[in-house]
N, C-alpha and C. Protein backbone atom coordinates (compact mmCIF):
# COMPACT_ATOMS: atom_id res chain seq x y z
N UNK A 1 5.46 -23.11 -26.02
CA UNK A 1 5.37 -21.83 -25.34
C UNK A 1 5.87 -22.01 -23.91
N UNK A 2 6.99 -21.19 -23.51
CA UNK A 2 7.31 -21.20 -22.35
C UNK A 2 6.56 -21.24 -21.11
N UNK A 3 6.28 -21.78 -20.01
CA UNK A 3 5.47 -21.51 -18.61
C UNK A 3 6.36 -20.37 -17.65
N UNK A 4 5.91 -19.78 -16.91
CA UNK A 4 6.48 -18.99 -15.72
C UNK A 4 5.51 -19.37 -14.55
N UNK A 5 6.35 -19.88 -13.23
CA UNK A 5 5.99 -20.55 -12.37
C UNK A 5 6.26 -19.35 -10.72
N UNK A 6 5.55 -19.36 -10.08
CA UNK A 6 5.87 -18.64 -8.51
C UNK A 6 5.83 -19.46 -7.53
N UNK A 7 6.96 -19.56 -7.01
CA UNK A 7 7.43 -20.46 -5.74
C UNK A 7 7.67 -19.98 -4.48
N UNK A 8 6.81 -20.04 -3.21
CA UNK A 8 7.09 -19.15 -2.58
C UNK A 8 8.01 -20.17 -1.33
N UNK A 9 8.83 -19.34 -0.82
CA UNK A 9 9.89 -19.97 -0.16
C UNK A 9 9.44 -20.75 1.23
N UNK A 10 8.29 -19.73 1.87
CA UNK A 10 7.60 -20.07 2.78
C UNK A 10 5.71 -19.59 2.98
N UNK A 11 5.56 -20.15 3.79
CA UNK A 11 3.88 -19.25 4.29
C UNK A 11 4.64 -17.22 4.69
N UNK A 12 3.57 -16.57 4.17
CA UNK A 12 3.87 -15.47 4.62
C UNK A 12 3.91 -15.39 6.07
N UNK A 13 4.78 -14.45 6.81
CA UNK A 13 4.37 -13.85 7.92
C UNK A 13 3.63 -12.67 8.16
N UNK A 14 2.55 -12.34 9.58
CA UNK A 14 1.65 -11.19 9.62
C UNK A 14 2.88 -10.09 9.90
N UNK A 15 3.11 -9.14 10.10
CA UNK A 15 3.92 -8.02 10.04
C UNK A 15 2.60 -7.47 11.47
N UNK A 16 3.05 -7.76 12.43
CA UNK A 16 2.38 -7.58 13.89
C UNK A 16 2.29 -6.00 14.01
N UNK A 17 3.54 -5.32 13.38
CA UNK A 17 3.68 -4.21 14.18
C UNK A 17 2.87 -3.28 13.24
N UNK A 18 2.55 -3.26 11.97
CA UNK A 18 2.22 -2.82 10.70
C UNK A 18 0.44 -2.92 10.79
N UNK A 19 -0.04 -3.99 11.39
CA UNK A 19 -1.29 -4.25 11.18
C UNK A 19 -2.07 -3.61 12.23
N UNK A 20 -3.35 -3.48 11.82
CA UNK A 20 -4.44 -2.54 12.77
C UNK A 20 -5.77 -3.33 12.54
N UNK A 21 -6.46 -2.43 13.43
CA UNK A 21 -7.63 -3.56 12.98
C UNK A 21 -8.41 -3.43 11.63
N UNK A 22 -7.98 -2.57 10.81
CA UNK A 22 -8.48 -2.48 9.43
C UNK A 22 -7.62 -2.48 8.58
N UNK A 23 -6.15 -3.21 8.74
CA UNK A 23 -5.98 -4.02 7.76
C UNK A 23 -4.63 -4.77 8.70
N UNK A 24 -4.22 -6.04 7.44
CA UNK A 24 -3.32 -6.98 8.08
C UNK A 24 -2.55 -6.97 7.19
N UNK A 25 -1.05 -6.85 7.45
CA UNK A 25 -0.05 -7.02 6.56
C UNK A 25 0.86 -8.37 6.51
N UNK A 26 1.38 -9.06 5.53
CA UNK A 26 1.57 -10.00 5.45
C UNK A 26 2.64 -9.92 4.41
N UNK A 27 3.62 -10.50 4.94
CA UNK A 27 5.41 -10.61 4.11
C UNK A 27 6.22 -11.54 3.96
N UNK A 28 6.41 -12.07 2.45
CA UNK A 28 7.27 -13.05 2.34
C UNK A 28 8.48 -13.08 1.17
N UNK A 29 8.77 -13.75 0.92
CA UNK A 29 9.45 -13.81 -0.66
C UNK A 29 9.23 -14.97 -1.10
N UNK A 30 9.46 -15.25 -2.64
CA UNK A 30 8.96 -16.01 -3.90
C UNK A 30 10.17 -16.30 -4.61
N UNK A 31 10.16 -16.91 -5.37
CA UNK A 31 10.93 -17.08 -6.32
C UNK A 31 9.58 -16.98 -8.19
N UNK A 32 10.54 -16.78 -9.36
CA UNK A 32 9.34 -16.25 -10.55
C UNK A 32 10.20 -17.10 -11.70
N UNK A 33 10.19 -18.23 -11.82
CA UNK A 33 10.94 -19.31 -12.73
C UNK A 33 10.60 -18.88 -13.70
N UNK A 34 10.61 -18.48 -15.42
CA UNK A 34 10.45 -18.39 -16.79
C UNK A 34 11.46 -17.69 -17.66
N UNK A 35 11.16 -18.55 -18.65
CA UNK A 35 12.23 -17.79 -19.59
C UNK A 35 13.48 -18.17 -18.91
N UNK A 36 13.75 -19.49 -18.53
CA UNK A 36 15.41 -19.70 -18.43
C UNK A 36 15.87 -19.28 -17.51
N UNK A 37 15.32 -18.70 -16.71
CA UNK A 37 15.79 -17.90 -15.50
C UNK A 37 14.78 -17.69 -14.17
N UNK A 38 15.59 -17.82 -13.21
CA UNK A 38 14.70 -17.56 -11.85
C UNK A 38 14.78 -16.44 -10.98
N UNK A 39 14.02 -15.50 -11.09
CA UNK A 39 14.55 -14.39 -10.03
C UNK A 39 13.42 -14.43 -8.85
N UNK A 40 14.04 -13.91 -7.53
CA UNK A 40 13.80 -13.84 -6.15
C UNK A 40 12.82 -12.72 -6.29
N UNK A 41 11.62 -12.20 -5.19
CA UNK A 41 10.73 -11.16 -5.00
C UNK A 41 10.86 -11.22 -3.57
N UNK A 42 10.17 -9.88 -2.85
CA UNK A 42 9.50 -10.22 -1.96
C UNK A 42 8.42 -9.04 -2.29
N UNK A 43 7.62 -9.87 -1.27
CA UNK A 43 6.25 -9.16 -1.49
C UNK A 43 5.81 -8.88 -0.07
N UNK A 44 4.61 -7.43 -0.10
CA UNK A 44 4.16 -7.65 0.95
C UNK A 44 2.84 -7.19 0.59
N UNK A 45 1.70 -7.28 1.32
CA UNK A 45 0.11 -7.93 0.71
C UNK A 45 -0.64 -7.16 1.96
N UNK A 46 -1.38 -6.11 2.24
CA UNK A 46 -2.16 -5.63 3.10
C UNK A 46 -3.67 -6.13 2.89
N UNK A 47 -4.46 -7.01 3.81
CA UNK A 47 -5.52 -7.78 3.66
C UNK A 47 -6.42 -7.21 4.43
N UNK A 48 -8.08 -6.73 4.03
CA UNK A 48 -9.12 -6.29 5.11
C UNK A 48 -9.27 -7.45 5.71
N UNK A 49 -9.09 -7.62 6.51
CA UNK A 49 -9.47 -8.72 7.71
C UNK A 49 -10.76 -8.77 7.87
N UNK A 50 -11.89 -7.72 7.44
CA UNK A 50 -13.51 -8.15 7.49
C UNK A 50 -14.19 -8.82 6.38
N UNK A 51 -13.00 -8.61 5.15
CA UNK A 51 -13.43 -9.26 3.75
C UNK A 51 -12.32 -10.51 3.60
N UNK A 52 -11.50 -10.27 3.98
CA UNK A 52 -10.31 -11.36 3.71
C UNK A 52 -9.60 -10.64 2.46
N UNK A 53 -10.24 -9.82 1.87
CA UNK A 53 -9.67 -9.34 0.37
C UNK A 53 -8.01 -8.78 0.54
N UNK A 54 -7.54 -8.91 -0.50
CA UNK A 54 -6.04 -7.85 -0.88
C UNK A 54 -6.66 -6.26 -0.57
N UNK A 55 -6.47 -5.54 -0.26
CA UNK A 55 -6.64 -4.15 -0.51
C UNK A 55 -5.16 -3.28 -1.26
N UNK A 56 -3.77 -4.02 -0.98
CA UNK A 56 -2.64 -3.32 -1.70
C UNK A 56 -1.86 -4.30 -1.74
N UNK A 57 -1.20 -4.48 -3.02
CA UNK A 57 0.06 -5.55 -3.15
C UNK A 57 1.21 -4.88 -3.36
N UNK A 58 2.19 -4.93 -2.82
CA UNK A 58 3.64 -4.66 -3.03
C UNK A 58 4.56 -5.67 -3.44
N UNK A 59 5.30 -5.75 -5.08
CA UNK A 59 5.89 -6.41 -5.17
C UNK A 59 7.56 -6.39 -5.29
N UNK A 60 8.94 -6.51 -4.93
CA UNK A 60 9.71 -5.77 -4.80
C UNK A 60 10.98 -7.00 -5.19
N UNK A 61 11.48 -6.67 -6.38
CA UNK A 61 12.83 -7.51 -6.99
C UNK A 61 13.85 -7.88 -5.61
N UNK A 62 14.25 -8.85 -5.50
CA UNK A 62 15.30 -8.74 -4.65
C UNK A 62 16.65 -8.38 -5.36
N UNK A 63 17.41 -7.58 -4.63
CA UNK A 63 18.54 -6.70 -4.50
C UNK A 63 19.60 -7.11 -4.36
N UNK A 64 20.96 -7.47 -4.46
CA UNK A 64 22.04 -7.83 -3.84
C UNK A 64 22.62 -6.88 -2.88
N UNK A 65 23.54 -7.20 -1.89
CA UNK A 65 23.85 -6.33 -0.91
C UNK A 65 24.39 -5.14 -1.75
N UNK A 66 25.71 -5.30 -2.72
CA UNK A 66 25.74 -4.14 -3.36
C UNK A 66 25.15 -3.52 -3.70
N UNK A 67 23.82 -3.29 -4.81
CA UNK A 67 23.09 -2.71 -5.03
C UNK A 67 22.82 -1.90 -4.18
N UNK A 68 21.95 -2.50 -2.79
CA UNK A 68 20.92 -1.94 -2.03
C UNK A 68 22.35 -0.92 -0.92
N UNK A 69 23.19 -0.86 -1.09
CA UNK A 69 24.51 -0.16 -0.34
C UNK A 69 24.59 0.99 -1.27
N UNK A 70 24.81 0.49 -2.47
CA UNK A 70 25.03 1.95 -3.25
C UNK A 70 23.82 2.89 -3.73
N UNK A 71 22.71 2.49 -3.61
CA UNK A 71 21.25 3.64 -3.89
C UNK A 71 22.03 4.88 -3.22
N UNK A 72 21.27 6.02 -2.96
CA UNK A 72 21.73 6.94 -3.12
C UNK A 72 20.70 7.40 -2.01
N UNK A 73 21.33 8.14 -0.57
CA UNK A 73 20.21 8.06 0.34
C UNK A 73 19.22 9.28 0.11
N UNK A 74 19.09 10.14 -0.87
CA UNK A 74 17.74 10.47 -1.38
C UNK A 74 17.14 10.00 -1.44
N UNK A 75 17.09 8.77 -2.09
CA UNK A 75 16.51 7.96 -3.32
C UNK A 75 15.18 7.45 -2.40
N UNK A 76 13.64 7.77 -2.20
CA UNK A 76 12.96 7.28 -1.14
C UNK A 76 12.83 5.66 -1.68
N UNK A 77 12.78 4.67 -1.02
CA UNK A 77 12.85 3.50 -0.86
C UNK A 77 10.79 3.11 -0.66
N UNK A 78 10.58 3.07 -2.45
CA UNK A 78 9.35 2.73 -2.60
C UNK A 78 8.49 1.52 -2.16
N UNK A 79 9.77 0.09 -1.77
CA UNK A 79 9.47 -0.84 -1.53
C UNK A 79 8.39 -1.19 -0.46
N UNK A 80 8.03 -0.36 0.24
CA UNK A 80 7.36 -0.60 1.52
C UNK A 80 5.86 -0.12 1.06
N UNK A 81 5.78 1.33 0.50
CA UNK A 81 4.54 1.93 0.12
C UNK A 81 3.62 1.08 -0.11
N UNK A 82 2.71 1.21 0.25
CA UNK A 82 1.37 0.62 -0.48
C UNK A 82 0.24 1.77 -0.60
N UNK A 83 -0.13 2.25 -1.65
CA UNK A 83 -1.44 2.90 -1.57
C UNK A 83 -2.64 2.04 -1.18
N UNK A 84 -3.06 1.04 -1.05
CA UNK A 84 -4.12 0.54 -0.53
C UNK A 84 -3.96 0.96 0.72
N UNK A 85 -2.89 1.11 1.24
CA UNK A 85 -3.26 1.06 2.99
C UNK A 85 -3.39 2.58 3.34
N UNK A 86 -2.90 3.36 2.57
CA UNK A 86 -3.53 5.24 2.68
C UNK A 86 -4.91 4.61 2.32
N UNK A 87 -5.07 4.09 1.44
CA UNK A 87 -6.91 4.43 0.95
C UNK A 87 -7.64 3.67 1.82
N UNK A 88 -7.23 2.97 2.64
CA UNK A 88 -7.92 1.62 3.45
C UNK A 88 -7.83 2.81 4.34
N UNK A 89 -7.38 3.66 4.95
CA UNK A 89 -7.16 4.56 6.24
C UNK A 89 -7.95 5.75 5.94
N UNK A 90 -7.83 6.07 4.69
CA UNK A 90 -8.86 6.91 4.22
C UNK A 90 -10.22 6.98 3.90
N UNK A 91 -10.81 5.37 3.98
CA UNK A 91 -12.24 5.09 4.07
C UNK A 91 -12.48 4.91 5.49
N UNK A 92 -11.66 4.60 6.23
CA UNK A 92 -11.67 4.39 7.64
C UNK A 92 -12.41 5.93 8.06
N UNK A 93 -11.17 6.64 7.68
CA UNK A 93 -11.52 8.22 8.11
C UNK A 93 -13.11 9.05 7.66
N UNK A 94 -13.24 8.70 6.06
CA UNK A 94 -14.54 9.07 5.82
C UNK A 94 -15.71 8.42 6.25
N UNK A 95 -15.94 7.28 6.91
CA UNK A 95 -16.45 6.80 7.48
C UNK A 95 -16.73 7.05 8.78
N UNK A 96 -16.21 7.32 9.70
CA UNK A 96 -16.20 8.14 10.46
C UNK A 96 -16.79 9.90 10.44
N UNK A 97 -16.33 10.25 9.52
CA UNK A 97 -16.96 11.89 9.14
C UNK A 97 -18.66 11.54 8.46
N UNK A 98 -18.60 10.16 7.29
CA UNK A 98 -19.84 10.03 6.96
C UNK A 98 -20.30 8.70 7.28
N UNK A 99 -20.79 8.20 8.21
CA UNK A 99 -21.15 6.77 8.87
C UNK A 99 -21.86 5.90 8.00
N UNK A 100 -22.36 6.89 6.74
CA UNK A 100 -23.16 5.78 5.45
C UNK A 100 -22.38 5.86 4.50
N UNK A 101 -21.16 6.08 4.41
CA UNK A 101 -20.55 6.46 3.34
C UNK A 101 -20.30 5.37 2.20
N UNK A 102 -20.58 5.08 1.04
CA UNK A 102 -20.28 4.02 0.10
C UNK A 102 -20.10 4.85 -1.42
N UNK A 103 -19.98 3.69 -2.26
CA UNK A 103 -19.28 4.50 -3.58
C UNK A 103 -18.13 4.80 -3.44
N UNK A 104 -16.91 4.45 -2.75
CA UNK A 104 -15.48 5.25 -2.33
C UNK A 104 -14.89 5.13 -3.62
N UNK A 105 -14.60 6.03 -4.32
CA UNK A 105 -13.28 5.55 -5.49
C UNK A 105 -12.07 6.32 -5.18
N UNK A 106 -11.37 5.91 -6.12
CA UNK A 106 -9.53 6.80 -5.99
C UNK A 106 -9.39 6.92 -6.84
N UNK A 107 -8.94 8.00 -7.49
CA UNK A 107 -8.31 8.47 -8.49
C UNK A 107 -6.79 8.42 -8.87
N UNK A 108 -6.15 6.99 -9.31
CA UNK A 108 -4.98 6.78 -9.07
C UNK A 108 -3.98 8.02 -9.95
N UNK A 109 -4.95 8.52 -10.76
CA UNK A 109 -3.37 9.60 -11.48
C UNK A 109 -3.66 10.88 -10.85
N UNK A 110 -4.51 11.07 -9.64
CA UNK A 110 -4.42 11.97 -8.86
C UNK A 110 -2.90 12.07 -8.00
N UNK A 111 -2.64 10.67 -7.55
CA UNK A 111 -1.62 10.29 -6.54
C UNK A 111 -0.32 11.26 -6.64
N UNK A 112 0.14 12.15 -5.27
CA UNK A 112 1.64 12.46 -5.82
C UNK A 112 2.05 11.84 -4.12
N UNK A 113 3.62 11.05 -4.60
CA UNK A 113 4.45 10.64 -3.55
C UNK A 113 5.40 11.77 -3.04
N UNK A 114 5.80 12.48 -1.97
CA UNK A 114 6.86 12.89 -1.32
C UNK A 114 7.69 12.35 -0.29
N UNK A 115 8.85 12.46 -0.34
CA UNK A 115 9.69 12.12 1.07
C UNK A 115 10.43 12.91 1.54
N UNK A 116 10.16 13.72 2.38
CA UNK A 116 11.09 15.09 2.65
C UNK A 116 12.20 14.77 3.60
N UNK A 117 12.25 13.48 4.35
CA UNK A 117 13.23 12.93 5.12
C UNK A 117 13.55 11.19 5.23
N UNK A 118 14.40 10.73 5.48
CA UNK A 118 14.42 9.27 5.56
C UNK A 118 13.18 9.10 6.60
N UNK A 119 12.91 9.97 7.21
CA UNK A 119 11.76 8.90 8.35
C UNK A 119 10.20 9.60 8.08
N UNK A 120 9.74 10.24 6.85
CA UNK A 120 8.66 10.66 6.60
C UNK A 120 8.49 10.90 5.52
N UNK A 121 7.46 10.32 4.73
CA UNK A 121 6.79 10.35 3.40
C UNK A 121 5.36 10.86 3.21
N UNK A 122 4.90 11.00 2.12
CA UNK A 122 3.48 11.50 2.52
C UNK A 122 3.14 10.76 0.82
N UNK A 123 1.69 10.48 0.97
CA UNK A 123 1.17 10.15 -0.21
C UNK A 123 -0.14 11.31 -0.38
N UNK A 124 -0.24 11.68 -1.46
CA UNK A 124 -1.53 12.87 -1.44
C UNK A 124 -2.73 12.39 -2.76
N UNK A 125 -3.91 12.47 -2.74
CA UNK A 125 -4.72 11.72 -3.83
C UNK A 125 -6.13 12.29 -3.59
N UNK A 126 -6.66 12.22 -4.37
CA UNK A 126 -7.78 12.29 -4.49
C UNK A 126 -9.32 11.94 -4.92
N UNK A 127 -10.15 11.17 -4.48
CA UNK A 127 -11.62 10.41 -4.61
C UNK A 127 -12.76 11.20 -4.69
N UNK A 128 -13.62 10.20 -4.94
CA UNK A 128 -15.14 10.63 -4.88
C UNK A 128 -15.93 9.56 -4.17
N UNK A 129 -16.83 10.07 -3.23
CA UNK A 129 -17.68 9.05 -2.75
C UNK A 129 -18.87 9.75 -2.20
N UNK A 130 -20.15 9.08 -1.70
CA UNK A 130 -21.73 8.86 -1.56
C UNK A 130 -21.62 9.33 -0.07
N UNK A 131 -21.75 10.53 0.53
CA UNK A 131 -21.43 10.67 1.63
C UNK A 131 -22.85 9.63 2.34
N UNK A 132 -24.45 9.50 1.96
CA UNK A 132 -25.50 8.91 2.28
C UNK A 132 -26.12 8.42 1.38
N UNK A 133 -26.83 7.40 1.54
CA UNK A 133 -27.54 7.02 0.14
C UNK A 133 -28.94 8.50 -0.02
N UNK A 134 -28.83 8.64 -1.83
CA UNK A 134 -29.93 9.77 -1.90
C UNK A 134 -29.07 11.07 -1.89
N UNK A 135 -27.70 11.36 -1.42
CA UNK A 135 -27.27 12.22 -1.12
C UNK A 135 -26.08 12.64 -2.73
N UNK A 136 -25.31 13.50 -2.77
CA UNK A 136 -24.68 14.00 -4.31
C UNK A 136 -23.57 13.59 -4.25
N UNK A 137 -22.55 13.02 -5.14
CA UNK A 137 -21.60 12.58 -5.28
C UNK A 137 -20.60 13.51 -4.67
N UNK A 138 -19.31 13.30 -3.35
CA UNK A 138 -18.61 14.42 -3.40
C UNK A 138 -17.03 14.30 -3.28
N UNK A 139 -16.31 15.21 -3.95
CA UNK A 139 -15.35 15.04 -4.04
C UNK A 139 -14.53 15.30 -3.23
N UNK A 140 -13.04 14.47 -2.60
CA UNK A 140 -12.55 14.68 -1.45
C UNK A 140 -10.58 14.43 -1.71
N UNK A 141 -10.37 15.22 -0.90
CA UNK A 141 -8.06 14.51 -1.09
C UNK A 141 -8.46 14.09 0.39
N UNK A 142 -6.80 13.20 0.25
CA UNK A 142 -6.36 12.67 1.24
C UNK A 142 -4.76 12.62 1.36
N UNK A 143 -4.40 13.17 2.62
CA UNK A 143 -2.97 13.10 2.85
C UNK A 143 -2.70 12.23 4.21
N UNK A 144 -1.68 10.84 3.59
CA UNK A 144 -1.78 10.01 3.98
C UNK A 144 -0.11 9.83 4.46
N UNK A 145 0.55 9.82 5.52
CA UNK A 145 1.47 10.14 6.23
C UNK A 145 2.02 8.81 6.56
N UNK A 146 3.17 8.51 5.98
CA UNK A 146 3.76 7.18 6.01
C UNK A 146 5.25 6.98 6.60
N UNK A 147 6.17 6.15 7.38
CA UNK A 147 7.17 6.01 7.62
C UNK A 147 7.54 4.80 6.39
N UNK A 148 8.67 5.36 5.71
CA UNK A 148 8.96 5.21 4.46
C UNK A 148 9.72 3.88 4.83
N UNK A 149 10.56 3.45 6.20
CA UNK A 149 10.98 1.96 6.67
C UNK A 149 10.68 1.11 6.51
N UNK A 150 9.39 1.30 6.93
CA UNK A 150 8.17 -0.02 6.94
C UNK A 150 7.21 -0.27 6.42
N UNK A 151 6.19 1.13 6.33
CA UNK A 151 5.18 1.77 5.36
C UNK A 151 4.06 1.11 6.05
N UNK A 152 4.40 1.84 7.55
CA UNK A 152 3.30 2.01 8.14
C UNK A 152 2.34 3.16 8.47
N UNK A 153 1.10 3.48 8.04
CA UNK A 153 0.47 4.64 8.39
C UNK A 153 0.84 5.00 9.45
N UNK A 154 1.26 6.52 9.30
CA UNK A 154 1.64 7.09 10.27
C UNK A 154 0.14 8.14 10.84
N UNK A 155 -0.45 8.76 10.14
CA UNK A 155 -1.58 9.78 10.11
C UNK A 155 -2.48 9.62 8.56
N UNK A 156 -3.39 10.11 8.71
CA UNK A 156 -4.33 10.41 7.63
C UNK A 156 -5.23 11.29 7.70
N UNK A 157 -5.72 11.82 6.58
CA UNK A 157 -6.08 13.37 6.82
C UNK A 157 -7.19 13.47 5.16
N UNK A 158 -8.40 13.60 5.84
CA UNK A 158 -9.57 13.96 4.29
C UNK A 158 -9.64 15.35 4.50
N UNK A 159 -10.26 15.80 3.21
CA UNK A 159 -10.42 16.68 3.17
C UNK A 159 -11.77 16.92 2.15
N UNK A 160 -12.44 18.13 2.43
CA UNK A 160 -13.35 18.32 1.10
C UNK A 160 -14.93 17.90 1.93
C-alpha cells in the first residue's frame, strides 16, 4: 500500500500584518509526495494564541505563473479566506455584546461567500449560542467583511 508523505519546505512564517490579538496567522508551503508524484501547497493556519489551537486552515495547490495569469479577474481568489477567522471575530464580537457567552456553534451550510469588487468580500453565516449560563439558546448571523488579497478581517457585524 502506497504512503503519502508532507514535507514542509520551511518553519512557517507569522503573517504580522494579518494577526490581532485573537488570532495569529501563519504561512508556508509543503510539498504532498504519494502516488508517484509530488505536488507543492501552500497553506495558511490562523491559531488562538490563548489556546494555541488551529481555529481555520487554508490549504491552496500551487499554481504555475500561467495558470494564476489567465483566471479570469472575476473569479474571487478563495485562497486567502478562512472562515475560522470571521467566526474567531465573531465570538470576539458576541462576547463583547454577551460577556458569559459559551456554547458558540456555526452553522457551516448557512455560509454564503460574496465579492462585489477585487478589494472586498463578505462572508455571511449563521450560529447559535448561550448568551449566560441558565439563559435560552439564541440564534444569531454574522457578516464578516474581508479583503479578498490577504483575508484579513476587515469588519464584523452580529446580529440577532
Amino acid at each position: 500500500m502506497p504512503t503519502a508523505g508532507v514535507t514542509f519546505d520551511a518553519a512557517p512564517t507569522v503573517q504580522l500584518n494579518l494577526s490581532s490579538d485573537s488570532q495569529t496567522v501563519l504561512r508556508g508551503v509543503a510539498r504532498l509526495r504519494g502516488t508517484g508524484r509530488v505536488r507543492s501547497f501552500n497553506y495558511s493556519c490562523n491559531i488562538d494564541p490563548r489556546t494555541s489551537r488551529a481555529v481555520g486552515v487554508v490549504i491552496r495547490a500551487s499554481t504555475s505563473v500561467d495558470a494564476a495569469s489567465t483566471r479570469a479577474q472575476s473569479e474571487p481568489d478563495l485562497g486567502h479566506l478562512s472562515p475560522g477567522a470571521c467566526q474567531s471575530s465573531a465570538v470576539e464580537a458576541l462576547k463583547q455584546r454577551w460577556p458569559r457567552v459559551s456554547q458558540v456553534t456555526f452553522d457551516s451550510a448557512t455560509r454564503r461567500f460574496m465579492q462585489a469588487s477585487v478589494g472586498k468580500a463578505e462572508l455571511h453565516g449563521r450560529g447559535r449560542a448561550l448568551p449566560a449560563p441558565g439563559s435560552p439558546s439564541t440564534h444569531f448571523g454574522f457578516d464578516c467583511e474581508i479583503d479578498p488579497r490577504d483575508g484579513r478581517v476587515l469588519g464584523m457585524r452580529v446580529s440577532g
